[in-house]
C-alpha atoms as a PDB file:
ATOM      1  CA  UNK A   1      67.849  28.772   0.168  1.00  0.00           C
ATOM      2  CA  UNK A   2      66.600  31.846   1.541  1.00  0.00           C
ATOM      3  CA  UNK A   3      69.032  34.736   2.138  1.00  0.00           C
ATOM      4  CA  UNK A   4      68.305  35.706   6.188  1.00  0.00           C
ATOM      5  CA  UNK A   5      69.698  39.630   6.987  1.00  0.00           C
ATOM      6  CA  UNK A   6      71.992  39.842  10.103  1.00  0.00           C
ATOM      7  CA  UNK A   7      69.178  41.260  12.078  1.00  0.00           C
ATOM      8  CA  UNK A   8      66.421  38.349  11.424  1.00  0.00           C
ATOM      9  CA  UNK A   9      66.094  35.587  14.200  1.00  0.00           C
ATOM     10  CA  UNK A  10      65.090  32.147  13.776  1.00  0.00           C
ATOM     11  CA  UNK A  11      63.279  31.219  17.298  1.00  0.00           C
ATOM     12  CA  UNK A  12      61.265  27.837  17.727  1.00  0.00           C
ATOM     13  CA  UNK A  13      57.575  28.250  18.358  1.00  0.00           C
ATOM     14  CA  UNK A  14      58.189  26.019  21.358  1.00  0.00           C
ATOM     15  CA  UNK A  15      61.389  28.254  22.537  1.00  0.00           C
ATOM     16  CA  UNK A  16      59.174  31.424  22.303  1.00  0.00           C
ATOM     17  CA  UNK A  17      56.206  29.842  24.272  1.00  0.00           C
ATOM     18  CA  UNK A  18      58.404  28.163  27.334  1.00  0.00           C
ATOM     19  CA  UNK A  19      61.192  31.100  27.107  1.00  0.00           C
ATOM     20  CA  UNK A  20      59.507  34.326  25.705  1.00  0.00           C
ATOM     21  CA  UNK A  21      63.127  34.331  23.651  1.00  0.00           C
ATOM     22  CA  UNK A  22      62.450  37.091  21.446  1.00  0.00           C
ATOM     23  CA  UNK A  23      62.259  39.882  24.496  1.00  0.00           C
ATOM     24  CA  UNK A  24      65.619  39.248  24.790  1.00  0.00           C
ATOM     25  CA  UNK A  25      66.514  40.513  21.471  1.00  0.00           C
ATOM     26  CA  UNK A  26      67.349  45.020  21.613  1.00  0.00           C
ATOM     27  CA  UNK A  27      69.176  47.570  22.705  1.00  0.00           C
ATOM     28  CA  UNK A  28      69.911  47.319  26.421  1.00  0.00           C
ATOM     29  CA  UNK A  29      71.686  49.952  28.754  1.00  0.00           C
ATOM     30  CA  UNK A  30      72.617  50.272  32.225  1.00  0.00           C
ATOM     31  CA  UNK A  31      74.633  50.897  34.974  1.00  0.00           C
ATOM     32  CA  UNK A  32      76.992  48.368  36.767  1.00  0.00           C
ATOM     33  CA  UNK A  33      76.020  48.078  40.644  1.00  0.00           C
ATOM     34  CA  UNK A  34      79.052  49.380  42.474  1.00  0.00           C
ATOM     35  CA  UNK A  35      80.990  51.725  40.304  1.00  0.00           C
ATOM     36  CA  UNK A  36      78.062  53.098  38.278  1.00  0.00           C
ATOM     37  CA  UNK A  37      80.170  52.476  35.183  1.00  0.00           C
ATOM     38  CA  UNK A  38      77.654  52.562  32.158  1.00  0.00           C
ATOM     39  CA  UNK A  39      77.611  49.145  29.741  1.00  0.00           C
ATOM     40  CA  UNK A  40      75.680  48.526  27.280  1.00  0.00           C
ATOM     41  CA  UNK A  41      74.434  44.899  25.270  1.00  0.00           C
ATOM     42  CA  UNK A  42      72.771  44.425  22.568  1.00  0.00           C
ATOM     43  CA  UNK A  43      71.077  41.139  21.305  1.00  0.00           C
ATOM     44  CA  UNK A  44      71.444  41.816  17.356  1.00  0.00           C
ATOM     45  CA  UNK A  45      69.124  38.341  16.641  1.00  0.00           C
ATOM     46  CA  UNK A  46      68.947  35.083  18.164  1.00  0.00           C
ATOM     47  CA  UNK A  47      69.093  31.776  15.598  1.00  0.00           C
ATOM     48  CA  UNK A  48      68.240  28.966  17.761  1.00  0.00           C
ATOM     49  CA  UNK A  49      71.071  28.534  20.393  1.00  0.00           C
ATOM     50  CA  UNK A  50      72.930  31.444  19.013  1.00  0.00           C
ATOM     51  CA  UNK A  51      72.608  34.938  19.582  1.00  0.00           C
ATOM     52  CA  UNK A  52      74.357  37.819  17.415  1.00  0.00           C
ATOM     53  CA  UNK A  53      75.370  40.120  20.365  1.00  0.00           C
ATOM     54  CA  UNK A  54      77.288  43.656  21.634  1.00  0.00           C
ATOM     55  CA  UNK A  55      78.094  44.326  24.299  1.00  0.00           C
ATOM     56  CA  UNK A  56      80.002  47.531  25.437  1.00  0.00           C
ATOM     57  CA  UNK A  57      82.124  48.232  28.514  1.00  0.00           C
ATOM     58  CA  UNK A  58      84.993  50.569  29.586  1.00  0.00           C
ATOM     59  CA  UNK A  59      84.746  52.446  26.468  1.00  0.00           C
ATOM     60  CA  UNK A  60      84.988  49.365  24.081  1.00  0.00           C
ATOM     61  CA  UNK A  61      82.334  46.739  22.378  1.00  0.00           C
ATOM     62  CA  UNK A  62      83.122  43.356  21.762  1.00  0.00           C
ATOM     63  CA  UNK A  63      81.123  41.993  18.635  1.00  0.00           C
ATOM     64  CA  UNK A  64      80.333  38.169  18.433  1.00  0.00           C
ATOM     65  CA  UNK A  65      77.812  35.035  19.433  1.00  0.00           C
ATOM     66  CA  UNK A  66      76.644  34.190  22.316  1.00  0.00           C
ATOM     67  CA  UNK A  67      75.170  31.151  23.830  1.00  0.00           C
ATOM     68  CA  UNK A  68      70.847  30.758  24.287  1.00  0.00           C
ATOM     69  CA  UNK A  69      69.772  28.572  26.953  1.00  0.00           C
ATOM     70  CA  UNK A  70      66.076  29.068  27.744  1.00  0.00           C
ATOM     71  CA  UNK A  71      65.593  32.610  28.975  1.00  0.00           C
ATOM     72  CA  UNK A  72      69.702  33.560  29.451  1.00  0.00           C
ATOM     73  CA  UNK A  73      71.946  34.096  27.062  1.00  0.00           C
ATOM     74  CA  UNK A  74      76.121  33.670  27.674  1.00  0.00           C
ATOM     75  CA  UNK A  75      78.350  35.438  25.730  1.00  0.00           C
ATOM     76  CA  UNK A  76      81.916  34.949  27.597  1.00  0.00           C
ATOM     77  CA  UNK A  77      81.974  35.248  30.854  1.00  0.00           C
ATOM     78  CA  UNK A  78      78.986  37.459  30.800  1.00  0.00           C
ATOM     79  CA  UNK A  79      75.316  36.066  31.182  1.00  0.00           C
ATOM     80  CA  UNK A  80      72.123  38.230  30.655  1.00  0.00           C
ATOM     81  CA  UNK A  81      68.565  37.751  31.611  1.00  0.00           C
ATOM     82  CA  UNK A  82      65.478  39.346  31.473  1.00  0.00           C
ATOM     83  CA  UNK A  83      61.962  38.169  32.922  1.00  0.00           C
ATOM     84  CA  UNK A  84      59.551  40.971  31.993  1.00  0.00           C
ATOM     85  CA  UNK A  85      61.124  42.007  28.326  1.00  0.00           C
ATOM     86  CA  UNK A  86      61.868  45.375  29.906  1.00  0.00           C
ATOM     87  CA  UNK A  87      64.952  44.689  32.762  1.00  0.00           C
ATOM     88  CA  UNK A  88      68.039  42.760  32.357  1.00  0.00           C
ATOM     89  CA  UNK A  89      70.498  41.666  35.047  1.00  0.00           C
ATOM     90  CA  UNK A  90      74.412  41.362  33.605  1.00  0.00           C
ATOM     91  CA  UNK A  91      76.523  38.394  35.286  1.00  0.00           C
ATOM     92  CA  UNK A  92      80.092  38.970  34.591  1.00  0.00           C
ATOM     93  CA  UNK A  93      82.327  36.242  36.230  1.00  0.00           C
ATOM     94  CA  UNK A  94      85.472  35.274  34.811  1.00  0.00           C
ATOM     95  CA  UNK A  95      87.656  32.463  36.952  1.00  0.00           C
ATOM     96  CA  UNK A  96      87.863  33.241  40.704  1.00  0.00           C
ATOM     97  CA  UNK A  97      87.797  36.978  40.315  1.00  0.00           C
ATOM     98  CA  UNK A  98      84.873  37.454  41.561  1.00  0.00           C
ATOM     99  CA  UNK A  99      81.339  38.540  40.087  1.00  0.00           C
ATOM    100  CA  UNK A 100      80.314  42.364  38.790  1.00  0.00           C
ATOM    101  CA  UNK A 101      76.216  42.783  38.185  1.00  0.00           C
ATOM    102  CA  UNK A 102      75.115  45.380  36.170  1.00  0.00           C
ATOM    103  CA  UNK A 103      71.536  46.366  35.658  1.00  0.00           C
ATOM    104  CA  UNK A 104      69.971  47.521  32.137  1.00  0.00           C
ATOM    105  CA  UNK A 105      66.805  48.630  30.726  1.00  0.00           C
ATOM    106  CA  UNK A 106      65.787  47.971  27.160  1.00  0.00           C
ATOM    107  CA  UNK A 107      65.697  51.470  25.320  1.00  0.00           C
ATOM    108  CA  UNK A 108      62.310  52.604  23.684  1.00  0.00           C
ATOM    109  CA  UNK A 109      62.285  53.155  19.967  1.00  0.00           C
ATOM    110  CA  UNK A 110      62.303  56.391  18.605  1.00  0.00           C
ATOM    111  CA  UNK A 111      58.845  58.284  18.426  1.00  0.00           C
ATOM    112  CA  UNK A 112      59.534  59.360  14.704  1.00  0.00           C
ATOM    113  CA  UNK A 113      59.120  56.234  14.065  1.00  0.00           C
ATOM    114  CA  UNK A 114      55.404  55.383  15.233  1.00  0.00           C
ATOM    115  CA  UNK A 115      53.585  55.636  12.297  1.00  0.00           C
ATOM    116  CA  UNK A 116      54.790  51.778  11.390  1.00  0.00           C
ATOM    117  CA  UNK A 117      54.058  51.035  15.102  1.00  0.00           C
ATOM    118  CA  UNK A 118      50.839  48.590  15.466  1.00  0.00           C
ATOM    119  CA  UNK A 119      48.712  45.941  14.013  1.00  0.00           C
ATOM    120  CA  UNK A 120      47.541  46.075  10.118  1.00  0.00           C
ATOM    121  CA  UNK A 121      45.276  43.507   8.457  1.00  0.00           C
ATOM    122  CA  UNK A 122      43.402  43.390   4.906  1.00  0.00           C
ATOM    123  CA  UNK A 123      42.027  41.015   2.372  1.00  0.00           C
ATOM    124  CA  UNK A 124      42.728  41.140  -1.608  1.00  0.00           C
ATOM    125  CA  UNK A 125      39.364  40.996  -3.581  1.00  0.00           C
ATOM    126  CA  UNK A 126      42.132  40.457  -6.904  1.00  0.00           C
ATOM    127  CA  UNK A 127      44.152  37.811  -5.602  1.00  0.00           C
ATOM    128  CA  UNK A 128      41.733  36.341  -2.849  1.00  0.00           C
ATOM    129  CA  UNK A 129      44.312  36.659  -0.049  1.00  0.00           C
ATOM    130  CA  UNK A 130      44.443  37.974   3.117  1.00  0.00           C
ATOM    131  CA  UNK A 131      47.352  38.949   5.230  1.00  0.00           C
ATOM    132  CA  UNK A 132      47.963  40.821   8.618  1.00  0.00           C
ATOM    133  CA  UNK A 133      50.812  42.349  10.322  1.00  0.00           C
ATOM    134  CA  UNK A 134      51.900  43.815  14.031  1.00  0.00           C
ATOM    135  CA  UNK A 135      55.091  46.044  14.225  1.00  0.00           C
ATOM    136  CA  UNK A 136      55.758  45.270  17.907  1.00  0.00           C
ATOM    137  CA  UNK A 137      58.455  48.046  18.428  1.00  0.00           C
ATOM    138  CA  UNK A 138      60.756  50.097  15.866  1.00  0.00           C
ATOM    139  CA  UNK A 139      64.582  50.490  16.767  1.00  0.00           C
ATOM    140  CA  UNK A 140      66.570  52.463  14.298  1.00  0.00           C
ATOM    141  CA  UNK A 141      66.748  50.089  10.842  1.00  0.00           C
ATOM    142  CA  UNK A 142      65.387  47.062  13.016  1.00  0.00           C
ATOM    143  CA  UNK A 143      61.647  46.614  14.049  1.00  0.00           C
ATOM    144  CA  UNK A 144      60.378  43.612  16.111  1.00  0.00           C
ATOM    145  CA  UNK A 145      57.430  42.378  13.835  1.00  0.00           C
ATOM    146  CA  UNK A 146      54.943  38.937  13.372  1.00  0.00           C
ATOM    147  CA  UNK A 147      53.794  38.717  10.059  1.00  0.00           C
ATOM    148  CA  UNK A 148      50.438  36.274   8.709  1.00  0.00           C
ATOM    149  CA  UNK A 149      50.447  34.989   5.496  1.00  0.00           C
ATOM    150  CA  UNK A 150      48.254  32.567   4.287  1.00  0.00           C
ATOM    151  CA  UNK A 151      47.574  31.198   7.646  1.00  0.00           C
ATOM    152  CA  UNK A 152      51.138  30.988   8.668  1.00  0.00           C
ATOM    153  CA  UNK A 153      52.614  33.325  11.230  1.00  0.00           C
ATOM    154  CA  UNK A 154      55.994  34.303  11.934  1.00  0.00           C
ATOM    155  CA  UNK A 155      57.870  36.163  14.049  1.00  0.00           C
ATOM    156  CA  UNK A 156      61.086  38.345  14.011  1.00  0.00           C
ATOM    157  CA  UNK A 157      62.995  41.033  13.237  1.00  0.00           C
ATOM    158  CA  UNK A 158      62.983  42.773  10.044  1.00  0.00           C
ATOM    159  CA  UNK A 159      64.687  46.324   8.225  1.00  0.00           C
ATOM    160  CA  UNK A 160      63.255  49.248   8.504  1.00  0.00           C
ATOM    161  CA  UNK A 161      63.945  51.516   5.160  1.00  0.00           C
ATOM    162  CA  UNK A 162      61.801  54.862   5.379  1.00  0.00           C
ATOM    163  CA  UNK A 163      58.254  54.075   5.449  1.00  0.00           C
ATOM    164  CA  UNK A 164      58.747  50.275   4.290  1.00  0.00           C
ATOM    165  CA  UNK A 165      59.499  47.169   6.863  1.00  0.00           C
ATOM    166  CA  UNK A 166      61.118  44.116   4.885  1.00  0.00           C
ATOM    167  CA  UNK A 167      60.866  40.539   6.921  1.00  0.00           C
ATOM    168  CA  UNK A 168      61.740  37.290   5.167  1.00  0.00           C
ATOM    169  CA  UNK A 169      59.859  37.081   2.097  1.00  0.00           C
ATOM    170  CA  UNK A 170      56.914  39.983   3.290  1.00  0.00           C
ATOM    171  CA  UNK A 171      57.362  43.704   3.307  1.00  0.00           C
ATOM    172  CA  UNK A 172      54.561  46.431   5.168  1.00  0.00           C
ATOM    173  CA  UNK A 173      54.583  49.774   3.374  1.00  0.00           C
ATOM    174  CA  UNK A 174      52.403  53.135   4.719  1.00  0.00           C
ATOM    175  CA  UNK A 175      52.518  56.497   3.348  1.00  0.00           C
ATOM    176  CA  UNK A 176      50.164  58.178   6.167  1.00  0.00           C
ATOM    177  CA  UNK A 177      50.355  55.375   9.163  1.00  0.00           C
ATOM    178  CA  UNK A 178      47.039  54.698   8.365  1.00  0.00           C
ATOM    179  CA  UNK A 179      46.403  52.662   4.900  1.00  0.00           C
ATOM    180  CA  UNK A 180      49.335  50.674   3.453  1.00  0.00           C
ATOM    181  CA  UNK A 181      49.935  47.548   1.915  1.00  0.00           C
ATOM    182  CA  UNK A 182      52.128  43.921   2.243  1.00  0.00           C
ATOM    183  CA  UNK A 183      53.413  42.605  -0.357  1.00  0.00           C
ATOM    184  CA  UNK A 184      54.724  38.847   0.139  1.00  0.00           C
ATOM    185  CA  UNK A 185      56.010  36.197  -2.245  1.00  0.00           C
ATOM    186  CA  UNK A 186      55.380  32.074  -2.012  1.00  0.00           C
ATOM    187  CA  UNK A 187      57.991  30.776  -4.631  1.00  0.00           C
ATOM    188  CA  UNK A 188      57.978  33.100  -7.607  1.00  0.00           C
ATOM    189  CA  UNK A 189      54.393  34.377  -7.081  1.00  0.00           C
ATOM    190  CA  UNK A 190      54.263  37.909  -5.383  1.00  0.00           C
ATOM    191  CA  UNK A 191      50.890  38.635  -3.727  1.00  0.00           C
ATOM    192  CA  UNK A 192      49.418  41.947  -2.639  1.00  0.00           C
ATOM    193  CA  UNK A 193      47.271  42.806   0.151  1.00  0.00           C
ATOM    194  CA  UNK A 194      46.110  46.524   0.648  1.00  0.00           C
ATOM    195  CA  UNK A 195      45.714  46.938   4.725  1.00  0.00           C
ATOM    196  CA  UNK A 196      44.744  49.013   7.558  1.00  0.00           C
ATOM    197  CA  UNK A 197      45.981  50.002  10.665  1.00  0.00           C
ATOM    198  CA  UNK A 198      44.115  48.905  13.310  1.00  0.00           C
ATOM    199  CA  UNK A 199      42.560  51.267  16.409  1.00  0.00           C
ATOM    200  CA  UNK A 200      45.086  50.342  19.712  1.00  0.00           C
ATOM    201  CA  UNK A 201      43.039  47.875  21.661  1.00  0.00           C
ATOM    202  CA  UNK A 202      42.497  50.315  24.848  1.00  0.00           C
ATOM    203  CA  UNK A 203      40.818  52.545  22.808  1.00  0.00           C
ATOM    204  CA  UNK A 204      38.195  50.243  21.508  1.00  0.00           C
ATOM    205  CA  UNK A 205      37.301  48.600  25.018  1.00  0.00           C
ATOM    206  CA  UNK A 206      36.871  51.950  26.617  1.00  0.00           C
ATOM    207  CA  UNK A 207      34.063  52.298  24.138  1.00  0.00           C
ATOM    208  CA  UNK A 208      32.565  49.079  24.958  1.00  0.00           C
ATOM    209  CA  UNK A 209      32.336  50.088  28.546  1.00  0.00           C
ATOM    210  CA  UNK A 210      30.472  53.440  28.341  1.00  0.00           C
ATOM    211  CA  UNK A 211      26.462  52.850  28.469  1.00  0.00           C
END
């Protein structure tokens, strides 16, 4: 059995197309409506109907799992939300003492760490393989990443050591954000796959358009 890190999730294909799941999963900090108290909440990972979650309030963080259904995730008497991967409304409701709603915004990752940022593709003339790999956003040690391998793709987050991402059984390494490689293993075979970093989508288009 595969040994899964504390910041991996494990969403269904099906969950991610109805529910969009994994925009739940980051950093998230706000403001409750009222008091302007700051709290915080953090979706470590979510495995299937269980979420790995902090969340932070008067000065303290409680640390433990939370409930997924569809696009909300309960943890407590506190239920987040978020419909556009960027704002989250907090529900906290405990009994009949009434309801406090804080919003949050999910915090950007740190610009030092762009170089790993974007999509990276190659083919292996040696081993015959071809792989590809998009670092959707860096946070710290974690990076939200979807990884291709032999026609399978997943989807997750993986550790972020230096210049090197490591996700399941693949890891992405770059030295100058432009040329790297993934390295992946299938059993006790390793494969190889020098890539390249893409050109960002926009700026490709914009050359299709001038005449």
């Amino acid at each position: 059995m595969a040994i899964v890190t504390s910041s991996t999730s494990q969403i269904s294909p099906a969950n991610e197309r109805l529910y969009h799941q994994s925009a739940l999963v980051g950093d998230w900090k706000g403001n409750w409506v009222g008091n302007n108290q700051p709290v915080d909440f953090k979706v470590v990972n979510i495995r299937g109907a269980r979420a790995q979650v902090e969340y932070t309030h008067n000065g303290h963080t409680e640390r433990g799992f939370g409930e997924v259904r569809g696009t909300l995730i309960t943890f407590g008497g506190v239920t987040v939300g978020t419909k556009d991967g960027k704002n989250m409304v907090l529900l906290f409701s405990v009994g009949g003492a009434g309801k406090q709603t804080a919003n949050l915004e999910k915090q950007d990752p740190p610009a030092s760490d762009s170089r790993l940022m974007g999509s990276w593709g190659g083919y292996s003339s040696d081993n015959g393989k071809s792989a590809s790999f998009k670092v959707l956003s860096v946070n710290g040690k974690e990076a939200q990443v979807s990884v291709t391998t032999d026609g399978v793709t997943r989807q997750g987050t993986g550790y972020v050591y230096n210049n090197v991402i490591m996700f399941g059984q693949a890891q992405i390494a770059t030295d100058d954000g432009k040329n790297g490689k993934i390295i992946y293993q299938v059993g006790r075979k390793s494969f190889m796959v020098p890539v390249t970093k893409y050109p960002p989508a926009d700026t490709s288009s914009s050359v299709d358009r001038t005449a």
